[in-house]
Structure formats: structure tokens, C-alpha cells
C-alpha atoms as a PDB file:
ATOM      1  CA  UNK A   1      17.428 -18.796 -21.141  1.00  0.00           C
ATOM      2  CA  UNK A   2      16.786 -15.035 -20.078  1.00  0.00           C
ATOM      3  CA  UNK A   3      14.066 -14.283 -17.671  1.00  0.00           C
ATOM      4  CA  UNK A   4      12.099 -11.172 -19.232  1.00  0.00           C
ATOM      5  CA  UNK A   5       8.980  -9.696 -19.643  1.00  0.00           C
ATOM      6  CA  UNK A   6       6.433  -8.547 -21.917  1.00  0.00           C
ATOM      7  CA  UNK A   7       4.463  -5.320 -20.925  1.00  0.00           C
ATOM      8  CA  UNK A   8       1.538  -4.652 -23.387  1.00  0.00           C
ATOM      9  CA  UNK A   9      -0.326  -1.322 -22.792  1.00  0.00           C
ATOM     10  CA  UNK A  10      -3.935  -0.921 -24.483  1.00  0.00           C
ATOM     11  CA  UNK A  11      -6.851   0.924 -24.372  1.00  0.00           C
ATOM     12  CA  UNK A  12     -10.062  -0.212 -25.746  1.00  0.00           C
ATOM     13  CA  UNK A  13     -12.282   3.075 -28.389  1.00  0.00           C
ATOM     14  CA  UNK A  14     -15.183   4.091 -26.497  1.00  0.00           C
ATOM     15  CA  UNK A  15     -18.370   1.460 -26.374  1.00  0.00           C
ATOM     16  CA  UNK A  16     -15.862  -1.255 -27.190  1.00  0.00           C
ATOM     17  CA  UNK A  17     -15.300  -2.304 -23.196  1.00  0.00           C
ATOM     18  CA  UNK A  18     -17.018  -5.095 -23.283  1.00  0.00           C
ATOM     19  CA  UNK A  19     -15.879  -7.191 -25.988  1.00  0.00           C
ATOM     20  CA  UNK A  20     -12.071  -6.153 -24.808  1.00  0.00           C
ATOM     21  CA  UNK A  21     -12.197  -7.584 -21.516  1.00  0.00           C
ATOM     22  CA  UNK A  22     -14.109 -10.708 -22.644  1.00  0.00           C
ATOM     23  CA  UNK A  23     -11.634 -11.560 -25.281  1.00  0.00           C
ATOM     24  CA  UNK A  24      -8.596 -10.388 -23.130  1.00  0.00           C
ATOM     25  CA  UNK A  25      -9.623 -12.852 -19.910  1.00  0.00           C
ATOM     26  CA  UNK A  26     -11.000 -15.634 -22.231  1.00  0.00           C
ATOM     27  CA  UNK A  27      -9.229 -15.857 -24.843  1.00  0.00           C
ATOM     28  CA  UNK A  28      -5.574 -13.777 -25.209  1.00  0.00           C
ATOM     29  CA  UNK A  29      -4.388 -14.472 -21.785  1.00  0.00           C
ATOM     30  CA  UNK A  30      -4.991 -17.700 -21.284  1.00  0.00           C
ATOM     31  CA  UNK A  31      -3.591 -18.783 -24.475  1.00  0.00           C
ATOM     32  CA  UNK A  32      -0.130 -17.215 -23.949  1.00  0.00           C
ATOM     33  CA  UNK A  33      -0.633 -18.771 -20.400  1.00  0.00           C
ATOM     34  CA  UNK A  34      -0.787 -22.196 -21.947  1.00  0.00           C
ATOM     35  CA  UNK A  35       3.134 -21.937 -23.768  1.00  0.00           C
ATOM     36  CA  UNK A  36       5.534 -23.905 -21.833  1.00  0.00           C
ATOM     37  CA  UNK A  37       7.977 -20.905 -20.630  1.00  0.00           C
ATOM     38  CA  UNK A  38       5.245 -18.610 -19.929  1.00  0.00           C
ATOM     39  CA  UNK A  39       5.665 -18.299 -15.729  1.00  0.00           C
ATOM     40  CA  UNK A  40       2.705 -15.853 -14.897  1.00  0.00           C
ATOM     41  CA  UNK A  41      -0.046 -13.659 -16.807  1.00  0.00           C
ATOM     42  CA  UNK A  42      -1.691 -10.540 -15.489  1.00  0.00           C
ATOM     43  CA  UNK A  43      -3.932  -7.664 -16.366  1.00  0.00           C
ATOM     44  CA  UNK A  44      -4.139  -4.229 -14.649  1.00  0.00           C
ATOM     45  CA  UNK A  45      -5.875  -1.290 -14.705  1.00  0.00           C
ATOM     46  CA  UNK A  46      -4.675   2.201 -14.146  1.00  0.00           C
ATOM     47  CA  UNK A  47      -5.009   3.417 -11.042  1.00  0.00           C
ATOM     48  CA  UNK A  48      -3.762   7.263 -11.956  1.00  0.00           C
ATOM     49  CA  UNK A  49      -6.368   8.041 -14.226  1.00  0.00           C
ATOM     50  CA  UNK A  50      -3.895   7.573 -17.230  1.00  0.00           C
ATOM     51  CA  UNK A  51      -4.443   6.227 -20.619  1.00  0.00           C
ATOM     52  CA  UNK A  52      -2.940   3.611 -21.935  1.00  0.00           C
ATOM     53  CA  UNK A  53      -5.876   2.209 -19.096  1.00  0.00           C
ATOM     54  CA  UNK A  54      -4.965  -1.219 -18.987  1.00  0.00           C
ATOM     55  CA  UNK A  55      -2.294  -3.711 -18.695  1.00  0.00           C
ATOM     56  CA  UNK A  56      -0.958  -6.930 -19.383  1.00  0.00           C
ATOM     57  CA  UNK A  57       2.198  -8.279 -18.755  1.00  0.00           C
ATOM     58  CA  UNK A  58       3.962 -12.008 -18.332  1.00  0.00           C
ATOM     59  CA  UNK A  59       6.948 -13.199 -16.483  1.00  0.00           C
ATOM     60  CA  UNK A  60       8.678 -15.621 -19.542  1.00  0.00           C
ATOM     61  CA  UNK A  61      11.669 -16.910 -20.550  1.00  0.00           C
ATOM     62  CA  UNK A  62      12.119 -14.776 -23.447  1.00  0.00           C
ATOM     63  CA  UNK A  63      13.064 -17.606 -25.609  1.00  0.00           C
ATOM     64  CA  UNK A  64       9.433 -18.000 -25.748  1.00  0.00           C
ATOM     65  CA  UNK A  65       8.956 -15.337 -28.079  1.00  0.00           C
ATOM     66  CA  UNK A  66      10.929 -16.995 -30.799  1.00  0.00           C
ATOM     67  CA  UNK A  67       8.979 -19.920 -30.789  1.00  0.00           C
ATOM     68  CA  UNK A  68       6.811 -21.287 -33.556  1.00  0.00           C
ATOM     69  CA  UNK A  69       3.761 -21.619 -30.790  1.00  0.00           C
ATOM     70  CA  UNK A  70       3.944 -17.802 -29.798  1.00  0.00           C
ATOM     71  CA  UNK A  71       4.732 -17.149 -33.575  1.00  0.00           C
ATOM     72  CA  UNK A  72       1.438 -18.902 -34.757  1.00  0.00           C
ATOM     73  CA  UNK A  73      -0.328 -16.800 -31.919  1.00  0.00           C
ATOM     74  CA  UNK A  74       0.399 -13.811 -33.887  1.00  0.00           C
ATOM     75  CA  UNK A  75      -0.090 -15.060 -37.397  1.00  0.00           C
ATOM     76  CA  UNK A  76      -2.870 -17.117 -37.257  1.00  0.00           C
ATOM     77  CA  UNK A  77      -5.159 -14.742 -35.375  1.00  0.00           C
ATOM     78  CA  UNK A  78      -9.259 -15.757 -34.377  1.00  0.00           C
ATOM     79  CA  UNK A  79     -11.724 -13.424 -36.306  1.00  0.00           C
ATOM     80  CA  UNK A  80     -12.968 -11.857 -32.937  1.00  0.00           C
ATOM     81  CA  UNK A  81      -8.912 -11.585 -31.831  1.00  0.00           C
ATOM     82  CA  UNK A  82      -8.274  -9.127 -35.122  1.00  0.00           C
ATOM     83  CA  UNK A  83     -11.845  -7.685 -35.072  1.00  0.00           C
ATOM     84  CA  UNK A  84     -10.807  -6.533 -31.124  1.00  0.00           C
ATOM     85  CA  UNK A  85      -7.159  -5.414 -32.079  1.00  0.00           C
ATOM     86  CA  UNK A  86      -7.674  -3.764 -35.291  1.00  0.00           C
ATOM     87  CA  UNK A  87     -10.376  -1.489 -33.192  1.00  0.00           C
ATOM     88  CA  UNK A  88      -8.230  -0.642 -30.048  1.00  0.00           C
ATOM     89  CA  UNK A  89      -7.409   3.101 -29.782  1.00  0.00           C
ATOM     90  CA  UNK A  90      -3.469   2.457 -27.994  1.00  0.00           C
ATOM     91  CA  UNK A  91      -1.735  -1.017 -28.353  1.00  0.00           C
ATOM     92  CA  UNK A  92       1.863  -0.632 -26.677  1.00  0.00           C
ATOM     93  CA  UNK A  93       4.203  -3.833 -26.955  1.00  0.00           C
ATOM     94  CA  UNK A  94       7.082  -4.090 -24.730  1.00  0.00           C
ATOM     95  CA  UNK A  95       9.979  -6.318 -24.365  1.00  0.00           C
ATOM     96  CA  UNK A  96      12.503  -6.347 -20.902  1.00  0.00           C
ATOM     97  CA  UNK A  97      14.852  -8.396 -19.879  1.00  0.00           C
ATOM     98  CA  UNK A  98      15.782  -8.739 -16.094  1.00  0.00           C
ATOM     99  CA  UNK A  99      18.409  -6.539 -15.020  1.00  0.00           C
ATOM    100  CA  UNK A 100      17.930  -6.866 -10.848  1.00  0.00           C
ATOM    101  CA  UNK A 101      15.596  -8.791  -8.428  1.00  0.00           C
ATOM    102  CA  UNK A 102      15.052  -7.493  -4.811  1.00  0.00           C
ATOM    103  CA  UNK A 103      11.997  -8.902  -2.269  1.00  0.00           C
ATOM    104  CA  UNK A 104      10.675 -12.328  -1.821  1.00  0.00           C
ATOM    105  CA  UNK A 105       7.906 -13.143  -4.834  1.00  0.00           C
ATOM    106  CA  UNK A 106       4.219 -14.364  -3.192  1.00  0.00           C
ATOM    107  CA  UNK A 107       1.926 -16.767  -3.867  1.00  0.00           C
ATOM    108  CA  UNK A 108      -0.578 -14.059  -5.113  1.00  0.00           C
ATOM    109  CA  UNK A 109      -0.051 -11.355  -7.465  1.00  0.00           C
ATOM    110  CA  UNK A 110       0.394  -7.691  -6.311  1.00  0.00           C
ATOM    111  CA  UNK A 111      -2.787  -5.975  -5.927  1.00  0.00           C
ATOM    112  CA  UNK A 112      -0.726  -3.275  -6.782  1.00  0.00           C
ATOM    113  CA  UNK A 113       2.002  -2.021  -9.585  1.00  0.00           C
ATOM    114  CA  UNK A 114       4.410   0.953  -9.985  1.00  0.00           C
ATOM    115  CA  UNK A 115       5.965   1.155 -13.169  1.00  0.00           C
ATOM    116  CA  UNK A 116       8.856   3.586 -13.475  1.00  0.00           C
ATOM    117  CA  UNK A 117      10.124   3.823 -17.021  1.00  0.00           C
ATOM    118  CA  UNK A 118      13.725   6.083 -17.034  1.00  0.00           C
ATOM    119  CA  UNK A 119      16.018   6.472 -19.953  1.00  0.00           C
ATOM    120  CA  UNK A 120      19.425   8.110 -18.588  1.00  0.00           C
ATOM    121  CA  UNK A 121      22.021   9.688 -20.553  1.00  0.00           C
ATOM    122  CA  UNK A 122      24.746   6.900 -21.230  1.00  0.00           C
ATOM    123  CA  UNK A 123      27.785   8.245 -19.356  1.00  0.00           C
ATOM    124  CA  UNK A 124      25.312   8.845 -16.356  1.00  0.00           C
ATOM    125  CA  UNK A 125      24.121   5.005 -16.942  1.00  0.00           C
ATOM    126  CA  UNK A 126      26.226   3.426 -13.982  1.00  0.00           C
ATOM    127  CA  UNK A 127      25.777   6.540 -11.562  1.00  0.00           C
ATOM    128  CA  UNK A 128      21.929   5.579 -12.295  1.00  0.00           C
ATOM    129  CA  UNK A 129      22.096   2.169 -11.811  1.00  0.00           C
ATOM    130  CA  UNK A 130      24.766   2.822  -8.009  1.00  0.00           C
ATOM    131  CA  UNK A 131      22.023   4.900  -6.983  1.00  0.00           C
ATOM    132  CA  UNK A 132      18.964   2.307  -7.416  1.00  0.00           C
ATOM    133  CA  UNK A 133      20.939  -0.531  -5.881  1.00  0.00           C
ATOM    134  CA  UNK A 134      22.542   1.420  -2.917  1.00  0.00           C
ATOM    135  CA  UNK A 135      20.088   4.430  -1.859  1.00  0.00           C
ATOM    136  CA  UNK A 136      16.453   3.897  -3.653  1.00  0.00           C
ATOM    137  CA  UNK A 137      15.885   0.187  -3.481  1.00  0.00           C
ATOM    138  CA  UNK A 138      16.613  -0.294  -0.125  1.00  0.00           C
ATOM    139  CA  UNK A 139      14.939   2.998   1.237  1.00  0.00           C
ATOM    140  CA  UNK A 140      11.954   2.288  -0.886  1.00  0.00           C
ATOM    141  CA  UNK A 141      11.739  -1.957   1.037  1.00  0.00           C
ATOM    142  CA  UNK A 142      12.144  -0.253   4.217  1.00  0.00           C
ATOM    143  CA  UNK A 143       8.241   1.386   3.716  1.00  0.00           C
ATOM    144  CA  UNK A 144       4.913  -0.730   4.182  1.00  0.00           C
ATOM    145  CA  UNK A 145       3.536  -2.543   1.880  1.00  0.00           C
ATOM    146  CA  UNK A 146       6.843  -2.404  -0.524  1.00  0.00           C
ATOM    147  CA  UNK A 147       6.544  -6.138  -1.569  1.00  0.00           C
ATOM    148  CA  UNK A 148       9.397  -6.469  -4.175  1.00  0.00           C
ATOM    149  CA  UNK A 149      11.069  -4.642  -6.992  1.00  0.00           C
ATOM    150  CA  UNK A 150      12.159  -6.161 -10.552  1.00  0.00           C
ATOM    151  CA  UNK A 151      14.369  -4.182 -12.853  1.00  0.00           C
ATOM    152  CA  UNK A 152      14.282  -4.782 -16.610  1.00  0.00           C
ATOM    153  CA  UNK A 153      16.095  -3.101 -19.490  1.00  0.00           C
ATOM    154  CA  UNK A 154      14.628  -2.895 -22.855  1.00  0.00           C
ATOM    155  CA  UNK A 155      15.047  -5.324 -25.602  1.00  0.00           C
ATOM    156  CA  UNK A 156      11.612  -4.145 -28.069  1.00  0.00           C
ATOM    157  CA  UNK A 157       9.426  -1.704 -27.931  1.00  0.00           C
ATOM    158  CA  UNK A 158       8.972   2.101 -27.783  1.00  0.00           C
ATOM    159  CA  UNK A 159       9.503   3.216 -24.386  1.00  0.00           C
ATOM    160  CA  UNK A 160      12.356   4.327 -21.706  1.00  0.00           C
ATOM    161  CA  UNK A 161      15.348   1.943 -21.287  1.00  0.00           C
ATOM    162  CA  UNK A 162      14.992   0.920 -17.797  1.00  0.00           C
ATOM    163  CA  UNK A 163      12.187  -0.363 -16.134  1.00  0.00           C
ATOM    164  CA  UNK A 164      11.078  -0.947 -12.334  1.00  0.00           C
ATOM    165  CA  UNK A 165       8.506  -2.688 -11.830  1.00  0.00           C
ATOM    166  CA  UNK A 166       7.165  -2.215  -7.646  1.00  0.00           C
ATOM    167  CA  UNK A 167       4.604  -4.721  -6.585  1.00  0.00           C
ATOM    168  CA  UNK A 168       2.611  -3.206  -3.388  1.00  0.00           C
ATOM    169  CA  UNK A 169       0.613  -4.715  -1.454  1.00  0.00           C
ATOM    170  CA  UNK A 170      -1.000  -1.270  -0.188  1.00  0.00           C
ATOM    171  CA  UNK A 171      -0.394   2.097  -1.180  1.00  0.00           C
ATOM    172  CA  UNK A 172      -0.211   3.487   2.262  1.00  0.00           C
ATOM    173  CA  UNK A 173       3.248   4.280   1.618  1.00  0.00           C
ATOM    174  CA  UNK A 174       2.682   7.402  -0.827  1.00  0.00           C
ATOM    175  CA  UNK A 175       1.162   9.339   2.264  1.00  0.00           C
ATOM    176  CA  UNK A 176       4.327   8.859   4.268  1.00  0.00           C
ATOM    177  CA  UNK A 177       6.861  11.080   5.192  1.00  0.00           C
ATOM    178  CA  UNK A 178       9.655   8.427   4.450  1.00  0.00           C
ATOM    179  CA  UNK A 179       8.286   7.720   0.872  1.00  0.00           C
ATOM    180  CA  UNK A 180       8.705  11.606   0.215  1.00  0.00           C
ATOM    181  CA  UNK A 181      12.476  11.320   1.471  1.00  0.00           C
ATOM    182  CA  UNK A 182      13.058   8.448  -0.015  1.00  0.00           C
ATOM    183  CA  UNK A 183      11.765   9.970  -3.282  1.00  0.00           C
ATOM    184  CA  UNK A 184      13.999  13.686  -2.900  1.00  0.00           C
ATOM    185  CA  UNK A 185      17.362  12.404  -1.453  1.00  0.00           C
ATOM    186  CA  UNK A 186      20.622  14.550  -3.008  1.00  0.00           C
ATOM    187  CA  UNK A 187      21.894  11.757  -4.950  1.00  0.00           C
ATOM    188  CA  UNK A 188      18.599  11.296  -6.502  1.00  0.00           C
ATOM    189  CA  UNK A 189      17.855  14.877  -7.397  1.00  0.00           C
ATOM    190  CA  UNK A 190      21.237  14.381  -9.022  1.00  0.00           C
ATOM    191  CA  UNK A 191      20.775  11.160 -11.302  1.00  0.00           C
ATOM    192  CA  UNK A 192      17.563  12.448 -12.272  1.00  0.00           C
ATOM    193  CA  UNK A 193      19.268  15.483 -13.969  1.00  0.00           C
ATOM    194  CA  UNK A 194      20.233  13.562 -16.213  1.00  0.00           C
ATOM    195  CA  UNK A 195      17.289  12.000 -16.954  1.00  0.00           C
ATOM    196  CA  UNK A 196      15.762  12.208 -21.096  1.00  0.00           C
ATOM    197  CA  UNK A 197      12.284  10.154 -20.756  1.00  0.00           C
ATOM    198  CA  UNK A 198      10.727   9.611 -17.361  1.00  0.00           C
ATOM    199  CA  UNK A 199       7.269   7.779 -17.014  1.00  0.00           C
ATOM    200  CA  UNK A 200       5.469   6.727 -13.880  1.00  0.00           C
ATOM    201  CA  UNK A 201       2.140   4.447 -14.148  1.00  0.00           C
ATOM    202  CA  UNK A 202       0.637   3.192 -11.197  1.00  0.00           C
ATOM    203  CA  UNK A 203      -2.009   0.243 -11.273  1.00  0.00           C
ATOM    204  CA  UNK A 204      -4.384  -1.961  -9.429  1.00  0.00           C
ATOM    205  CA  UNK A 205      -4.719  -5.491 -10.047  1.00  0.00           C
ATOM    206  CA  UNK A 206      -8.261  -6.737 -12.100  1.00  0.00           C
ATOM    207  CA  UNK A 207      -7.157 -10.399 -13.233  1.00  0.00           C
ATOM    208  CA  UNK A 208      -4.772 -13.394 -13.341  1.00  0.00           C
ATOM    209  CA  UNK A 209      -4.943 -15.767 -16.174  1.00  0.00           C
ATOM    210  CA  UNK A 210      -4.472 -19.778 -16.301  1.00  0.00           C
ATOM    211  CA  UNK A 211      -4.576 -21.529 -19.305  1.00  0.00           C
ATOM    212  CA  UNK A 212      -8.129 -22.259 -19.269  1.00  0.00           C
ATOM    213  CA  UNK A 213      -9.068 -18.626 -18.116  1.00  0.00           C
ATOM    214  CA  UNK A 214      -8.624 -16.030 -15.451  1.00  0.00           C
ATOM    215  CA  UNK A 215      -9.181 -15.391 -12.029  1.00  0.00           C
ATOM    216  CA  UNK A 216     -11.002 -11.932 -11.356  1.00  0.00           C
ATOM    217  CA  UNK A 217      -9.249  -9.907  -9.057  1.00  0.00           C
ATOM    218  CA  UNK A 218     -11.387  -9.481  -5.435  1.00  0.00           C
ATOM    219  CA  UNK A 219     -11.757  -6.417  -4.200  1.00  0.00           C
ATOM    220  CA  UNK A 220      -8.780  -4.731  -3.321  1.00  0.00           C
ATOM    221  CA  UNK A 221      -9.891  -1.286  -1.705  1.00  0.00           C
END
């Protein structure tokens, strides 16, 4: 089995909030929580004032989503489940698989999450990959608050290729000069020229789910 992860952007129409979230953290969640193979559910909300605003994504094995349980999930929809999708503004499905692990996972989820999205020209591919292993991961752990990094590659969805996905536990690190090195070294200012899609979402934790429903997020600032 192949540890992945599914990354689902939304973004509820305006005077819809409401019903979202309650459906999301009662319902949705929890009941992809409840598949044996399904490690850990979160949502997120955008802490950079971007839209897609919120997020949802699941450590799995990605066997998972070729099961008959996740498949009935889909088909066999509740009436307030379709009523909520079929009115979302932005619904963004993505599949990774796990390309890289670095950092020690905690008992609690990040309070924050970076989410660096790159597609690279192919022949640059390795160069890219040399760079985040050698230089950028290991400058990037060396800051405060840089709890662990997980890289993914796309297997579904419309997005960049590569995926990191940073779990903070503060973002203290932004206003430091050795975040802005680490961030403008030679070798990256190189990869990055060859760089075709580039996205960078940053996000603050609002809830965990359990099969039986969430945990609200406490107050992280």
C-alpha cells in the first residue's frame, strides 16, 4: 500500500457559511474518518487571505480510494451532502502520493500549514528534487517552529506536480533573517528558473475530525 494524500480545496458562495462548516465537521469528515486506511482528517483555513479559503486533507493509504466504502461515499450522497456541494463556488480535489518524509510527526496536528505546489520542467526534475533534499529541507528544519515536511507528487487532480506540505508550529520563522536566506540561496534562484506553475498557500488549523465528529481547533494566535 502507498501512503498518500488527498487535498480538497473549497470555498463555500456567500451566506452559505454556515451550513458548510456544519456539514463539513459533522458529517463529511468524520465519515471518511471512519474507513479503515484513513490515518488522519483535517480542515484549514487560509491564513493569506486566498481563496480557495478552506481545506481538507487526509493522510490514507491510497488504496482507500478504490474501495467500494469510499466509492459508495461518492455515489450514494445525503440530500444535505449534494444540496452543500452542488452550491460551493471552488471544489478542488487532489490526489499525492508520498515522495519524502523529514521531522518527527506529533501527537497534535500543526496549527499551521505551508503548501508549496511546483511543477518543474522535466530535464530540471532531479536538479529540483537535489536541491530540496540537500539545501532547502534542511535549512528550512534548522528555523523555529519548522515541525516537519512531507513531499508528495501528483497522482489526480489539477494542480502543480510536486507538493510540500510544512507543518509549523509558529510562524515566527517568516520574520527571520535565516528564513529569507534560506528562501534566496544561488542554487535556488537557479531551480526556480525553471519553474512552469508555482503556488504557495499558507493556513491555520480550525478542526480535526474522528469518526463520530471533530475537534475544534483552540485558539492558536
Amino acid at each position: 500500500m502507498a501512503d498518500g494524500l488527498l487535498f480538497v480545496l473549497s470555498h463555500p458562495r456567500d451566506g452559505d457559511a454556515a451550513q458548510f462548516h456544519d456539514w463539513y465537521d459533522t458529517e463529511h469528515g468524520p465519515a471518511r474518518l471512519a474507513l479503515p486506511g484513513v490515518r488522519h482528517g483535517h480542515r484549514y483555513h487560509a491564513d493569506d487571505g486566498a481563496v480557495p479559503a478552506w481545506l481538507a486533507w487526509y493522510d490514507l493509504d491510497l488504496d482507500v480510494l478504490h474501495t467500494s466504502g469510499y466509492r459508495r461515499l461518492r455515489e450514494n450522497r445525503s440530500a444535505r451532502e449534494a444540496a452543500v456541494m452542488a452550491a460551493l463556488e471552488i471544489l478542488q480535489r487532489r490526489v499525492y502520493v508520498l515522495r519524502g518524509d523529514h521531522g518527527t510527526p506529533a501527537a497534535s496536528p500543526p496549527p499551521f500549514l505551508l503548501a508549496r505546489s511546483i511543477t518543474i520542467e522535466p530535464a530540471r526534475e532531479h536538479d529540483f528534487d537535489t536541491w530540496y533534499t540537500q539545501e532547502h529541507i534542511p535549512a528550512l528544519h534548522r528555523l523555529p517552529g519548522w515541525r516537519r515536511t512531507r513531499r508528495y507528487v501528483l497522482q489526480d487532480g489539477d494542480a502543480p506536480r510536486f507538493l510540500a506540505l510544512h507543518e509549523l508550529d509558529h510562524l515566527d520563522a517568516f520574520d527571520t533573517d535565516a528564513y529569507r536566506t534560506a528562501t534566496s540561496t544561488p542554487w535556488r534562484t537557479e531551480v526556480m528558473r525553471h519553474a512552469t506553475a508555482d503556488e504557495r498557500r499558507l493556513f491555520t488549523h480550525h478542526a480535526t475530525f474522528h469518526p463520530g465528529g471533530t475537534h475544534a481547533a483552540e485558539a492558536t494566535r
